[in-house]
Protein backbone atom coordinates (compact mmCIF):
# COMPACT_ATOMS: atom_id res chain seq x y z
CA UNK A 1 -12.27 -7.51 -23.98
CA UNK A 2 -8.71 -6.89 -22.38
CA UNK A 3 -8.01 -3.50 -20.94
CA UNK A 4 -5.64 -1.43 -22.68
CA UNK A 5 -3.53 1.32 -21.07
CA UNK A 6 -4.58 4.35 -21.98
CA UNK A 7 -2.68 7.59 -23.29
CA UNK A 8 -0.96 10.11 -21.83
CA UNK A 9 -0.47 13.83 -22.30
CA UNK A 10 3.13 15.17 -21.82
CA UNK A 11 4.38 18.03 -19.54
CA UNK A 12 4.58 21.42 -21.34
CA UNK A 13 5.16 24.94 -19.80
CA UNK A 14 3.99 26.79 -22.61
CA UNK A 15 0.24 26.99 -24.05
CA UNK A 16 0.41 26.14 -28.03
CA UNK A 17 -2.28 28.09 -30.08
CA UNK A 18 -3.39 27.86 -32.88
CA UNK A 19 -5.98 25.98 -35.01
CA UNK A 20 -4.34 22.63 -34.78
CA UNK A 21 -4.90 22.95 -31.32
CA UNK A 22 -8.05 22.59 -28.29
CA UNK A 23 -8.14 23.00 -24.97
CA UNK A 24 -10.06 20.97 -22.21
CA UNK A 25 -9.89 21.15 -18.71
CA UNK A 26 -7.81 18.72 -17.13
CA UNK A 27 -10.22 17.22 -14.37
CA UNK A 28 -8.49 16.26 -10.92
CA UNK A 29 -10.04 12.81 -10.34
CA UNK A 30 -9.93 8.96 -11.23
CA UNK A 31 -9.05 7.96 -14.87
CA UNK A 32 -11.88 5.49 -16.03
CA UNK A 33 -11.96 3.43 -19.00
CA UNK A 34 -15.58 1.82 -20.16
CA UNK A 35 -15.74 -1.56 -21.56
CA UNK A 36 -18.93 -2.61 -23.48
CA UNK A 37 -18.92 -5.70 -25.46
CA UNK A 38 -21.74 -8.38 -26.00
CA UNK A 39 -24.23 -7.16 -23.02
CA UNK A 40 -20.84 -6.86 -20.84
CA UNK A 41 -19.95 -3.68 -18.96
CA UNK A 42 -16.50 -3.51 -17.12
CA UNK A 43 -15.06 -0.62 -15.73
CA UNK A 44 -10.65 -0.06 -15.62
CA UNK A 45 -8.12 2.36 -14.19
CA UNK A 46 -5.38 3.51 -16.12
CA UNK A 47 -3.25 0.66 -14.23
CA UNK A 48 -5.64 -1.98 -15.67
CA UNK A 49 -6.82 -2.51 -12.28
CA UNK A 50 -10.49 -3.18 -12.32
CA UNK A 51 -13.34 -0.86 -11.04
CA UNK A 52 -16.53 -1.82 -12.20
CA UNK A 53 -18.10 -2.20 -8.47
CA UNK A 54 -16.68 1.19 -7.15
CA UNK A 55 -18.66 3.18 -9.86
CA UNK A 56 -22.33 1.17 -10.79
CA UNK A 57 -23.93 4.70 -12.26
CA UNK A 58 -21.23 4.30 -15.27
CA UNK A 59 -22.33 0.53 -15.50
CA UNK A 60 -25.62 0.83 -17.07
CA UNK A 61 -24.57 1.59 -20.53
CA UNK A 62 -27.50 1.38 -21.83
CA UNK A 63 -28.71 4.79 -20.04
CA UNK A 64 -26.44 7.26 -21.86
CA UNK A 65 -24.92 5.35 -24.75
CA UNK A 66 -26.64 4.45 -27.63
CA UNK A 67 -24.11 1.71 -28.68
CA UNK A 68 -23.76 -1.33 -26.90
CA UNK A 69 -20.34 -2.01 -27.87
CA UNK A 70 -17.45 0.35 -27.25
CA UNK A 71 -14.51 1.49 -25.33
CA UNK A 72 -15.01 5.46 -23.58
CA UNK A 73 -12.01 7.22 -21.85
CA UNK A 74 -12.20 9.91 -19.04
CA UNK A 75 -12.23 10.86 -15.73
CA UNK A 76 -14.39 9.88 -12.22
CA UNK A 77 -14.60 13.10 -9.86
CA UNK A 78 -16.48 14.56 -7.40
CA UNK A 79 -17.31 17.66 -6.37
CA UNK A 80 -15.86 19.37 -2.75
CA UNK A 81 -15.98 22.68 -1.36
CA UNK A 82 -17.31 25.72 -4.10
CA UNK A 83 -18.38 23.10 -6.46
CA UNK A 84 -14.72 22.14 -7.91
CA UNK A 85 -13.50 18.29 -7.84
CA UNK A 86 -11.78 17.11 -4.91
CA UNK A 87 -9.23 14.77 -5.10
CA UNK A 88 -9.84 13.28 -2.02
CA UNK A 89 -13.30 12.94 -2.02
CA UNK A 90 -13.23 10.55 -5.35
CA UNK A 91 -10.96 8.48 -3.56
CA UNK A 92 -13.20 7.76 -0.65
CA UNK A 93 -15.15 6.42 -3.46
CA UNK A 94 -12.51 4.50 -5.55
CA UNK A 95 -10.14 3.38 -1.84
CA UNK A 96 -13.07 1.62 -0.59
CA UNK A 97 -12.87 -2.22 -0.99
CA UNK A 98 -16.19 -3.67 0.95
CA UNK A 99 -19.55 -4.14 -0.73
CA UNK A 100 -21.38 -2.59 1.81
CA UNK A 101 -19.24 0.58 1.92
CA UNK A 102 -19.68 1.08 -1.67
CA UNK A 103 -23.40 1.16 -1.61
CA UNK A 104 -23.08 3.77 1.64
CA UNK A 105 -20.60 5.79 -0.52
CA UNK A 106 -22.92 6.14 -3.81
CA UNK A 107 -24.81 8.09 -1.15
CA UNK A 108 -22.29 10.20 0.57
CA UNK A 109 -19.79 10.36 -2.57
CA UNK A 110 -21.72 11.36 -5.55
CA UNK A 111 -19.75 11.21 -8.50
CA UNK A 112 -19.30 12.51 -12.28
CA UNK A 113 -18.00 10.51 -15.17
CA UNK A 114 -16.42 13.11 -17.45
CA UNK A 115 -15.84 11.53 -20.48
CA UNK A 116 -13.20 13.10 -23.09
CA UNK A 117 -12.67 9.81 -26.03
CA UNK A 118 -14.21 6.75 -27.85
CA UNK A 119 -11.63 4.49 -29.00
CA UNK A 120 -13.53 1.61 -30.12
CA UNK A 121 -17.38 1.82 -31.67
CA UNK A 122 -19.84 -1.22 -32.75
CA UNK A 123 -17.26 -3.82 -32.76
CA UNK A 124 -14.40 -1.65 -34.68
CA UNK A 125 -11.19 0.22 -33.13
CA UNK A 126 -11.25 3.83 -33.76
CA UNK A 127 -8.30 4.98 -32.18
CA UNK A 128 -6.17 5.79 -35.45
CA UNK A 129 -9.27 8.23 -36.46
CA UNK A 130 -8.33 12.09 -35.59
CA UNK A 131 -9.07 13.25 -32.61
CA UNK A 132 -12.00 15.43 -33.87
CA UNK A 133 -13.97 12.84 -35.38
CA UNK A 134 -13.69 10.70 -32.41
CA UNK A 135 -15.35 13.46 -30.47
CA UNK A 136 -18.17 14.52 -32.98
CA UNK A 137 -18.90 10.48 -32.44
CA UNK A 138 -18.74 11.23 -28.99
CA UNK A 139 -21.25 13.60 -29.01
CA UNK A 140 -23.77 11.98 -31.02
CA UNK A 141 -23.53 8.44 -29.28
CA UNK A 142 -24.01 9.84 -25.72
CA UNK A 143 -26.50 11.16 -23.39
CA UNK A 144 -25.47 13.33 -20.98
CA UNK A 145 -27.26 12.56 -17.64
CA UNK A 146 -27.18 13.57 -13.73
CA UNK A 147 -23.90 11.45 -13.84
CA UNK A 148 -22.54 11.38 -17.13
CA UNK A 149 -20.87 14.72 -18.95
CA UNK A 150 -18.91 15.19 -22.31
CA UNK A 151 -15.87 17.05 -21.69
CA UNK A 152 -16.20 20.36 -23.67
CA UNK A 153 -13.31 21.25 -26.26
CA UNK A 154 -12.18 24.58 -26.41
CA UNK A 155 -10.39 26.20 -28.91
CA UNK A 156 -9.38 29.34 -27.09
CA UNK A 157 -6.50 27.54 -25.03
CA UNK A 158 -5.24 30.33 -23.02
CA UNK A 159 -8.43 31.85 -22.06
CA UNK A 160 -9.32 28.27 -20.67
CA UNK A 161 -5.86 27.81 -18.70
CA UNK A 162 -7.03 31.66 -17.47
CA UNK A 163 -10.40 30.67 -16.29
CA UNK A 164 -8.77 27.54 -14.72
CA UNK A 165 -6.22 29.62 -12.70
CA UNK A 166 -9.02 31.50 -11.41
CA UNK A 167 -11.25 28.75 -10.02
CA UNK A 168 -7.53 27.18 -8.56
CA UNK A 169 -8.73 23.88 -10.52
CA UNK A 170 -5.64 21.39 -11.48
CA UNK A 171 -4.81 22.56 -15.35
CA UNK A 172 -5.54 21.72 -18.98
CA UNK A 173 -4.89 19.11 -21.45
CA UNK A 174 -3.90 20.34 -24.83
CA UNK A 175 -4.60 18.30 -28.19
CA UNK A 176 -3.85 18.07 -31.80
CA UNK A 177 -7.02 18.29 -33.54
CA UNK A 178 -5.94 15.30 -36.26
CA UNK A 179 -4.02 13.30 -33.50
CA UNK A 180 -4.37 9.71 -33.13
CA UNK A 181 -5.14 7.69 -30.10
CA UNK A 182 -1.50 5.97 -29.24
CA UNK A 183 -2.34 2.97 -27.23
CA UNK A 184 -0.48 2.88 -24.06
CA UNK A 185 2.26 5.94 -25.03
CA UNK A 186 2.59 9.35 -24.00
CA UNK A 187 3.06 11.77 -26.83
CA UNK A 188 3.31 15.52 -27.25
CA UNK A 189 0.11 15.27 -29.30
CA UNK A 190 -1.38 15.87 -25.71
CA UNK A 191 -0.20 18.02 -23.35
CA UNK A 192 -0.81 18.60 -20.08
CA UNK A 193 -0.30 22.33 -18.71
CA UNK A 194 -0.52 22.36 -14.98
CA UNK A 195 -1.67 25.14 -12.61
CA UNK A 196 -0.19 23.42 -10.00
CA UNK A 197 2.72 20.80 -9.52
CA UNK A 198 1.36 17.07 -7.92
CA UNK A 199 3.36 14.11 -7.72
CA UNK A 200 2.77 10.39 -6.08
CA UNK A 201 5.05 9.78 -3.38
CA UNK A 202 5.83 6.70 -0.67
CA UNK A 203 5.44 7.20 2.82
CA UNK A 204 8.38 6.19 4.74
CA UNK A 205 7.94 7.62 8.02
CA UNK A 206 5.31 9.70 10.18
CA UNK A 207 5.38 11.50 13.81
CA UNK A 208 2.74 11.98 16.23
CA UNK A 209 0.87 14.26 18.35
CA UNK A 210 -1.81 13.24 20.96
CA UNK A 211 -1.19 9.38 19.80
CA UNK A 212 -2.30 10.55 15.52
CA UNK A 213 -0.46 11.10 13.08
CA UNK A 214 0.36 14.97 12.65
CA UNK A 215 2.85 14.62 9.94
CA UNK A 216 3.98 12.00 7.13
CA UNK A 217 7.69 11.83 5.59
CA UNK A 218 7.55 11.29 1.80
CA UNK A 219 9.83 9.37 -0.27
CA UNK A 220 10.49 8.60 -4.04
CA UNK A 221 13.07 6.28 -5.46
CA UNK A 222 15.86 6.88 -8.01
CA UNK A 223 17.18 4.99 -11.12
CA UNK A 224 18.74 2.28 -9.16
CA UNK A 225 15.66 1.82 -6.40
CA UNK A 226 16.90 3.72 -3.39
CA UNK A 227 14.14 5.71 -2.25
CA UNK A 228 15.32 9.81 -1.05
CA UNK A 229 13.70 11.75 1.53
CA UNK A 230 11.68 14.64 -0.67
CA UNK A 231 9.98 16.44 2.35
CA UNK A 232 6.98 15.79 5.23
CA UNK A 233 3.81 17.36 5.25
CA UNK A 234 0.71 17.01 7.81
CA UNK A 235 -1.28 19.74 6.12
CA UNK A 236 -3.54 19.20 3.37
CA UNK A 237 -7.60 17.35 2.58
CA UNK A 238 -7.43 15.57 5.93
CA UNK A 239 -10.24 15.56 8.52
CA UNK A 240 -9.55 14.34 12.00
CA UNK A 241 -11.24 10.70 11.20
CA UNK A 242 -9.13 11.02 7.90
CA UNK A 243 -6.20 11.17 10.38
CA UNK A 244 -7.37 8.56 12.97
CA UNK A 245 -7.54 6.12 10.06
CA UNK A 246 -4.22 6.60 9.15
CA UNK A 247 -2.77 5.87 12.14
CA UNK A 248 -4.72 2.95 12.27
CA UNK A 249 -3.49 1.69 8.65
CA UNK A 250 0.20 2.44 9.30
CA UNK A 251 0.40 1.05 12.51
CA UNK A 252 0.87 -2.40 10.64
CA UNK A 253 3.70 -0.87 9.03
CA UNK A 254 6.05 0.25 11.77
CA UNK A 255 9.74 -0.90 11.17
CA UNK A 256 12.87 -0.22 13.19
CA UNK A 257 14.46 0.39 10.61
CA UNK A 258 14.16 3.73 8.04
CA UNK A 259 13.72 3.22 4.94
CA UNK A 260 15.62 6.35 2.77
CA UNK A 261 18.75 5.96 1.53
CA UNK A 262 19.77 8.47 3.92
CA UNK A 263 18.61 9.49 7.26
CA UNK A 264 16.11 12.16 6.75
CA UNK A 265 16.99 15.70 8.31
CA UNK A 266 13.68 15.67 10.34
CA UNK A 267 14.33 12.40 12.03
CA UNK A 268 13.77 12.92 15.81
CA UNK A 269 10.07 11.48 16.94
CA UNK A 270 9.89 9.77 13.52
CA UNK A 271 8.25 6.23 13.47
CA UNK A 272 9.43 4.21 10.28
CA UNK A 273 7.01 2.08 8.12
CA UNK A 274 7.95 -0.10 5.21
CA UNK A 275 7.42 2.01 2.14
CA UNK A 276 4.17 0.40 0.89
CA UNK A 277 1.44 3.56 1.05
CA UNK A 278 1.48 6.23 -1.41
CA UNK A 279 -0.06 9.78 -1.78
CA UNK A 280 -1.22 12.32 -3.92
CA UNK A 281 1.25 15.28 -3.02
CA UNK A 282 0.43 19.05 -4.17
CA UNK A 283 3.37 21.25 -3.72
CA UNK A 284 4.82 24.68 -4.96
CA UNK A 285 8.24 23.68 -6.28
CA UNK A 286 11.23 22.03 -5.92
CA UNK A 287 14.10 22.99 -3.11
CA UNK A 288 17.90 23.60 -4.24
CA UNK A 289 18.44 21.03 -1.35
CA UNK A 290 16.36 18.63 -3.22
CA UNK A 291 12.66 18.42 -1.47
CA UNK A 292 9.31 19.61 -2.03
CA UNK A 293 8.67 23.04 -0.81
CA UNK A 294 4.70 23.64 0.66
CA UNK A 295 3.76 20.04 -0.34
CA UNK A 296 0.33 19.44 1.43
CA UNK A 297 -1.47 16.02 1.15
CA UNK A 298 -4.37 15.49 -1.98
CA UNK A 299 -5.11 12.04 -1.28
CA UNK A 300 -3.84 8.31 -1.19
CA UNK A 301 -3.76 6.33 -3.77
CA UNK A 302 -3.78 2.67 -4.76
CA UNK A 303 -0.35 3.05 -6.98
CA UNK A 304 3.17 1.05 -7.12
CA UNK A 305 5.41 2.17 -4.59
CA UNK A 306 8.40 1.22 -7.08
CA UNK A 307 6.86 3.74 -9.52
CA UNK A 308 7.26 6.59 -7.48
CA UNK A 309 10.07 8.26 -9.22
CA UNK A 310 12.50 11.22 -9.04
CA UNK A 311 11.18 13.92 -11.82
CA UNK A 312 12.18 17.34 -11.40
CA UNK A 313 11.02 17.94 -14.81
């Protein structure tokens, strides 16, 4: 069975109602497609880049699912500080490439498969069924377990976004009751309302302090690849090792030459790397001068560098 890419929600500002319409929360984690075909479990990120290894309590199908052949959408997290998924954390789980360090992370990184779809069932794609008969199939085909949840739909959509504000979680995802499952599109039949702004940026630069890395300076490219200077950050979900590593990693980056189209206003002290590390920026807004104001670090991520690109939208 070849992995698909999966479907995305659109930006929206505003918070449709209506019956048409439910809410779910929009989890900040790892988008995780299940495979299950002919005794055959394989696990895939919304690049199509395999995970199967990183995640072996979503493996054993047989556990929560009662058919042994279908295709299950949603999201890997894990839970930080007050119970609410942290970004960061999953990635400790899903960045780690040794065998050995997975089996030590199952331990240390417990994790939650929140699962939202079911686009193919007992040999048969589903995907052009609505939305709403997808999930009543949903609910009667799986188990919920220690690791496994069903994403609950709501159809009060602002009191959701509300009680997401509150808890400072990431947002919602809006859909059309009766909306199909487009294959590899993004379509305003899903929307995603955000309670903050997050983008994936390249790091093109960093400074030090005490021989560590103290600050990073972020990059994304524009229409014609030339990669602009969009800010530096050395706040965010770093610990000191978190730090230590980094320096570690970049180290085999160092250039003498930047890499931004131009030269970026905080220049002096800066050590250039070759563009090839990317990260999971939160921030407040965009700048008049064109940068990220209060952007603070989420997490890196295994993601194109070319594909970091210039939205203000």
């Amino acid at each position: 069975m070849e992995p698909i890419l999966p479907m995305e929600p659109m930006k929206s500002a505003a918070i449709p109602t209506g019956e048409e319409w439910i809410a779910q929360v929009k989890w900040d984690g790892v988008r995780i497609l299940t495979y299950a075909d002919r005794g055959e479990v394989k696990l895939y990120n919304r690049k199509q880049n395999e995970r199967t290894m990183h995640y072996p309590e979503i493996t054993n199908l047989r556990e929560y699912c009662s058919s042994p052949s279908v295709i299950l959408d949603g999201e890997v997290i894990s839970l930080g500080d007050h119970g609410k998924p942290s970004f960061q954390r999953v990635m400790r789980r899903d960045g780690v490439r040794n065998g050995d360090r997975i089996r030590r992370a199952i331990e240390t990184v417990p994790i939650f498969y929140m699962i939202f779809d079911i686009i193919y069932f007992n040999g048969v794609w589903i995907h052009d069924k609505p939305f709403h008969e997808r999930v009543e199939l949903l609910s009667r085909v799986i188990t919920p377990n220690k690791h496994i949840q069903l994403v609950p739909s709501v159809p009060h959509t602002e009191s959701l976004f509300d009680a997401v504000k509150r808890q400072e979680m990431e947002g919602i995802v809006l859909k059309r009751i009766n909306s199909s499952y487009a294959i590899g599109k993004k379509k305003d039949d899903w929307l995603k309302v955000k309670n903050f702004q997050d983008l994936i940026a390249v790091i093109g630069g960093f400074t030090l302090g005490h021989n560590t890395i103290n600050s990073i300076l972020l990059g994304l490219y524009d229409s014609v690849g030339r990669l602009h200077y969009v800010g530096h950050t050395g706040t965010g979900k770093m610990t000191v090792k978190d730090w230590r590593e980094l320096t570690e990693e970049l180290s085999g980056s160092v250039t003498g030459d930047h890499p931004f189209d131009h030269l970026p206003p905080r220049h002096k002290d800066a050590i250039w790397v070759r563009p090839e590390k990317t990260v999971k920026i939160k921030y407040a807004e965009w700048t008049e001068g064109g940068s990220l104001r209060q952007p603070s670090i989420e997490g890196f991520v295994e993601f194109p560098p070319d594909e970091c690109l210039l939205d203000r939208s």
